[in-house]
Every structure is written in structure tokens, then in C-alpha cells.
C-alpha atoms as a PDB file:
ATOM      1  CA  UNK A   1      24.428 -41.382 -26.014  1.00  0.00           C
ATOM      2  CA  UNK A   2      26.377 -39.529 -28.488  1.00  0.00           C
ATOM      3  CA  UNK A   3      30.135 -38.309 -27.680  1.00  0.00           C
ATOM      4  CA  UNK A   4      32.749 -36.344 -29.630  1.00  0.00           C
ATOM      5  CA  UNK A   5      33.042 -38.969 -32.627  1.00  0.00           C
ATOM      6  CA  UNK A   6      36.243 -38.837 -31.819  1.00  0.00           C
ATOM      7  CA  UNK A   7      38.660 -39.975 -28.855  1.00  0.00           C
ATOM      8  CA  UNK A   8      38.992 -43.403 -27.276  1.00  0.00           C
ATOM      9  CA  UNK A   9      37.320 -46.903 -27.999  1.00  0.00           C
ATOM     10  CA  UNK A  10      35.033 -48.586 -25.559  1.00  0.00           C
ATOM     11  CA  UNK A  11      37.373 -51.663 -25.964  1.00  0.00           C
ATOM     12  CA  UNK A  12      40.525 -49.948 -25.374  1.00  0.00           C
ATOM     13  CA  UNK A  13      39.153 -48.417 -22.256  1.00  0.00           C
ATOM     14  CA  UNK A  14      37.499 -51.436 -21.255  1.00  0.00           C
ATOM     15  CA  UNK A  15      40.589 -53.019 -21.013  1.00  0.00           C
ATOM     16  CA  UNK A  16      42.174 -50.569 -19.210  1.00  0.00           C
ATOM     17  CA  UNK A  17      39.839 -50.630 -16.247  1.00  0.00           C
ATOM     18  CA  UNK A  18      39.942 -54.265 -16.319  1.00  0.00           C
ATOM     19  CA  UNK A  19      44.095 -53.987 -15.464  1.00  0.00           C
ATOM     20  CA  UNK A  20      42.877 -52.465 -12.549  1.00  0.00           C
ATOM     21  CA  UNK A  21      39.902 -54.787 -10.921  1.00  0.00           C
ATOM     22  CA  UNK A  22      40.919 -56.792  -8.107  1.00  0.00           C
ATOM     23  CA  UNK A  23      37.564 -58.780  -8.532  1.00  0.00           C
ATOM     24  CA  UNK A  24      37.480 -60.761 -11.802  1.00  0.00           C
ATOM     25  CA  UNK A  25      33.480 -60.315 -11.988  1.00  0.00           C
ATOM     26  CA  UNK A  26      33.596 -56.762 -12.096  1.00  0.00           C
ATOM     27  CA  UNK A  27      31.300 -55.386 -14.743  1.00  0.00           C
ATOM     28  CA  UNK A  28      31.348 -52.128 -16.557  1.00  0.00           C
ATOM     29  CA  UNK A  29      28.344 -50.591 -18.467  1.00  0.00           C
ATOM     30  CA  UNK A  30      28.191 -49.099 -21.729  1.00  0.00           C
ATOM     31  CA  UNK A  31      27.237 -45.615 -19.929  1.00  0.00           C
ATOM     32  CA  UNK A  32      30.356 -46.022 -17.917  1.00  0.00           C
ATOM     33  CA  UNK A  33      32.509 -47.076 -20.543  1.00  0.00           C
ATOM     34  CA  UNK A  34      31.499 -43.772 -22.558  1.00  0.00           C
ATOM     35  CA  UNK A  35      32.065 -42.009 -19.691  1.00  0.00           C
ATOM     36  CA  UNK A  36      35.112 -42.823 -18.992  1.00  0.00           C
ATOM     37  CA  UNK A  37      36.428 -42.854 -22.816  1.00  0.00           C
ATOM     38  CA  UNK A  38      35.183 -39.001 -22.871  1.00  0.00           C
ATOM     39  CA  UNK A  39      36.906 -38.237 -19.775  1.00  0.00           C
ATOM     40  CA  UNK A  40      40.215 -39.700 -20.742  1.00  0.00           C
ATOM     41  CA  UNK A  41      39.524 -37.068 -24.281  1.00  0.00           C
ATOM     42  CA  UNK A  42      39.327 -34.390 -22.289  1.00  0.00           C
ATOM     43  CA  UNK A  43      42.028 -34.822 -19.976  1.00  0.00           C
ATOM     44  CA  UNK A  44      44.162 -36.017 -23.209  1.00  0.00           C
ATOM     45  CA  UNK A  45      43.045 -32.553 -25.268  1.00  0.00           C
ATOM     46  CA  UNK A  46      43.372 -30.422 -22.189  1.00  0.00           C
ATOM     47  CA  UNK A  47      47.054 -31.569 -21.742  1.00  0.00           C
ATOM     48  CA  UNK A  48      47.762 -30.837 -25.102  1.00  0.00           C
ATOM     49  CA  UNK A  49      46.141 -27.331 -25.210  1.00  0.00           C
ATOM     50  CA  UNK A  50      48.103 -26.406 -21.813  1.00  0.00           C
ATOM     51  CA  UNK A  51      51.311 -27.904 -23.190  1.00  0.00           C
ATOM     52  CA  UNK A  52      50.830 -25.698 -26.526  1.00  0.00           C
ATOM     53  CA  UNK A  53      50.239 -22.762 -24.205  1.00  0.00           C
ATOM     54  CA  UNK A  54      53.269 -22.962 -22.012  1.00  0.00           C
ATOM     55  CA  UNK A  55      55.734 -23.445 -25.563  1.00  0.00           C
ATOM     56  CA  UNK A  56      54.066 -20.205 -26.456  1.00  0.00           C
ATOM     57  CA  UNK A  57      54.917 -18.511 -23.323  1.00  0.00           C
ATOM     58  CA  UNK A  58      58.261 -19.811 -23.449  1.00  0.00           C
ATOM     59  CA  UNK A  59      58.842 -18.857 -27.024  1.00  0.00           C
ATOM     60  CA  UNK A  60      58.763 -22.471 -28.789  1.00  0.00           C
ATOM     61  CA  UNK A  61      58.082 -23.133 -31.389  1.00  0.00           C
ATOM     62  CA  UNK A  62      57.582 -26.816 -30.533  1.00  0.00           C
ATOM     63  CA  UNK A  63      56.307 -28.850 -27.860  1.00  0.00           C
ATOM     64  CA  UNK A  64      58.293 -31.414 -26.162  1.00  0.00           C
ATOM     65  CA  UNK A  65      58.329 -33.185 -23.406  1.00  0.00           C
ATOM     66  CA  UNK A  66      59.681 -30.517 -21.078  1.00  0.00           C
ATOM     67  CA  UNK A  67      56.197 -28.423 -21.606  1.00  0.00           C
ATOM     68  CA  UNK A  68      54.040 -31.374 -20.347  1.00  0.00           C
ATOM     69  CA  UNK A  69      56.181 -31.832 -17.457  1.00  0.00           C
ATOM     70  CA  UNK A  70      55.565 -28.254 -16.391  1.00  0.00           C
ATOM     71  CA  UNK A  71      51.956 -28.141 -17.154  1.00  0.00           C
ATOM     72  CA  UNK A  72      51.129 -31.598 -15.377  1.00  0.00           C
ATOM     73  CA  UNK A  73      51.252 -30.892 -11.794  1.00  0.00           C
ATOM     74  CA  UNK A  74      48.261 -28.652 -12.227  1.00  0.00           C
ATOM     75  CA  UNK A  75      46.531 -30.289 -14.861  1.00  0.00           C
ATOM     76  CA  UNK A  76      46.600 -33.510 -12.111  1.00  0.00           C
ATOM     77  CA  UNK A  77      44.909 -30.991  -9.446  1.00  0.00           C
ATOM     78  CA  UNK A  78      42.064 -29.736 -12.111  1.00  0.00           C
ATOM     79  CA  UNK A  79      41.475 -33.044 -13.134  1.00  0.00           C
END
């Protein structure tokens, strides 16, 4: 399977599930692993898009942290 080209590794996201097993033996496959590294590109580029949108509305002409914390609530009840 072919993603983006871009976004997270399979390592780092490997990792990042395993912080979460309770089971040591849990196994992840490669298909699962892409899956999820896509996913967390979307949700990563999404935020960022939405962010940049609501500094436009409010007339920034940066983003900071303040924008994210507006946009999140909703971008939690898309994802």
C-alpha cells in the first residue's frame, strides 16, 4: 500500500500504540500500522488547516496556540 509519502513513521507509531497495550503480546500489522500513521496525518493536517482558518477569521496574521484551542473541540467530534 502506498500513502502520502509523507507524514508519520511506522516505528514512531508503533511505539505509540505499544504505550498503550495492557497485553505485552499484542501485535500490530503493517496494514494497521499504515493505517494508523495516515490517520494521525490527517487529523495532524486537518488541525492545522482549521487553525489557519480561524486566524483568518479573526484577523491574524499568525497562528498560535489560542486558534487550536478554539478549533479542537470540534475537530475531536469530526474525528
Amino acid at each position: 500500500m502506498e500513502g502520502t509519502g509523507g507524514g508519520f513513521r511506522k516505528d514512531l507509531v508503533s511505539k505509540l500504540l505499544r504505550l498503550h497495550f495492557t497485553d505485552s503480546k499484542t501485535k500490530v500489522s503493517g496494514d494497521a500500522l499504515w493505517l494508523m500513521a495516515e490517520l494521525l496525518t490527517i487529523f495532524v493536517v486537518e488541525t492545522a488547516v482549521r487553525s489557519v482558518r480561524q486566524a483568518q477569521a479573526e484577523d491574524l496574521a499568525l497562528v498560535d496556540v489560542d486558534q487550536l484551542e478554539k478549533v479542537l473541540p470540534q475537530l475531536l467530534l469530526d474525528f
